[in-house]
C-alpha atoms as a PDB file:
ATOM      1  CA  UNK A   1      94.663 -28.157  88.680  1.00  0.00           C
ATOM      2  CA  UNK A   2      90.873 -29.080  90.129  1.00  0.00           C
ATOM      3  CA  UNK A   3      89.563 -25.882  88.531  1.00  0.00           C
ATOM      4  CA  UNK A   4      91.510 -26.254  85.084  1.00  0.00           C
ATOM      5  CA  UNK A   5      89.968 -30.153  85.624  1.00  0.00           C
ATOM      6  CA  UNK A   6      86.469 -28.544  86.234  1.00  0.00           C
ATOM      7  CA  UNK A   7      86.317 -26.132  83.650  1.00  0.00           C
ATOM      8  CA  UNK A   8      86.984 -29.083  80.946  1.00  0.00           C
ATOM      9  CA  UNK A   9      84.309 -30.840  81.833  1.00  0.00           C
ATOM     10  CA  UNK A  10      82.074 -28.463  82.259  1.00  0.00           C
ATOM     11  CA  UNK A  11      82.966 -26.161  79.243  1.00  0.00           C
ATOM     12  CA  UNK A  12      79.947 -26.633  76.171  1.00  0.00           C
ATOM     13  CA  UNK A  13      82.313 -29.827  74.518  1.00  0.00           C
ATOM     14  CA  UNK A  14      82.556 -31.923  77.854  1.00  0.00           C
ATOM     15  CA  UNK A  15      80.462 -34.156  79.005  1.00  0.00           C
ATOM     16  CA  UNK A  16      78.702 -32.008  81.672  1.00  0.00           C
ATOM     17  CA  UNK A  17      78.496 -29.148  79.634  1.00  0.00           C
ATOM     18  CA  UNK A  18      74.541 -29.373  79.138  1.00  0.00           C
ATOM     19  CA  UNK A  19      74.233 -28.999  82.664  1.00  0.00           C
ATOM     20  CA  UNK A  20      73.004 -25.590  84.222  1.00  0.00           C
ATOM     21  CA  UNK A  21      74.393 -24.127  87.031  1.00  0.00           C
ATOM     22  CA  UNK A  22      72.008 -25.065  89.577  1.00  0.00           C
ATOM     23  CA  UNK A  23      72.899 -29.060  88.285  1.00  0.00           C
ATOM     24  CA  UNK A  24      76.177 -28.747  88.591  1.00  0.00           C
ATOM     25  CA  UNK A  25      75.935 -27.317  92.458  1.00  0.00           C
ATOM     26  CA  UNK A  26      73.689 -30.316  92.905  1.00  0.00           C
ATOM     27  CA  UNK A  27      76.215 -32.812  91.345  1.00  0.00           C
ATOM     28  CA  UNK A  28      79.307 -31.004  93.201  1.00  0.00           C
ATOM     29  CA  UNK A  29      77.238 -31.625  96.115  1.00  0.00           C
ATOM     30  CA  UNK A  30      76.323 -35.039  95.588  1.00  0.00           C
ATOM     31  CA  UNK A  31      80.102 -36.359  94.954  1.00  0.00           C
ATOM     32  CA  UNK A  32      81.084 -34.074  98.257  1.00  0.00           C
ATOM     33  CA  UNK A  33      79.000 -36.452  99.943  1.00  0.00           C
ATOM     34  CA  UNK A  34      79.955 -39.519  98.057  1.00  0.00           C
ATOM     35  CA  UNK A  35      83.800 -38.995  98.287  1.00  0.00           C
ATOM     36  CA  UNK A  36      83.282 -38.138 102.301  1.00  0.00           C
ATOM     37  CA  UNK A  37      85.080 -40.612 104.668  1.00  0.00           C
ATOM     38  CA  UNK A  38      82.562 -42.665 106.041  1.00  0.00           C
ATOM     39  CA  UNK A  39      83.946 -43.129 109.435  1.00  0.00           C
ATOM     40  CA  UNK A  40      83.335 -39.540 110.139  1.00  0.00           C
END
């Protein structure tokens, strides 16, 4: 279900589709960190 999730909105029509790959590692990354717990 994530991927399926993933893949829309990173196909060309959704809304990160203008994003390269080396963005979208960086954004992965970035919401990794945001979503982390942050008691440890």
């Amino acid at each position: 279900m994530r991927e399926a999730f993933w893949e829309k909105l990173t196909n060309r029509s959704g809304p990160l589709g203008r994003l390269n790959s080396r963005e979208l590692i960086s954004l992965r990354a970035l919401l990794a960190t945001a979503m982390r717990d942050p008691a440890g």
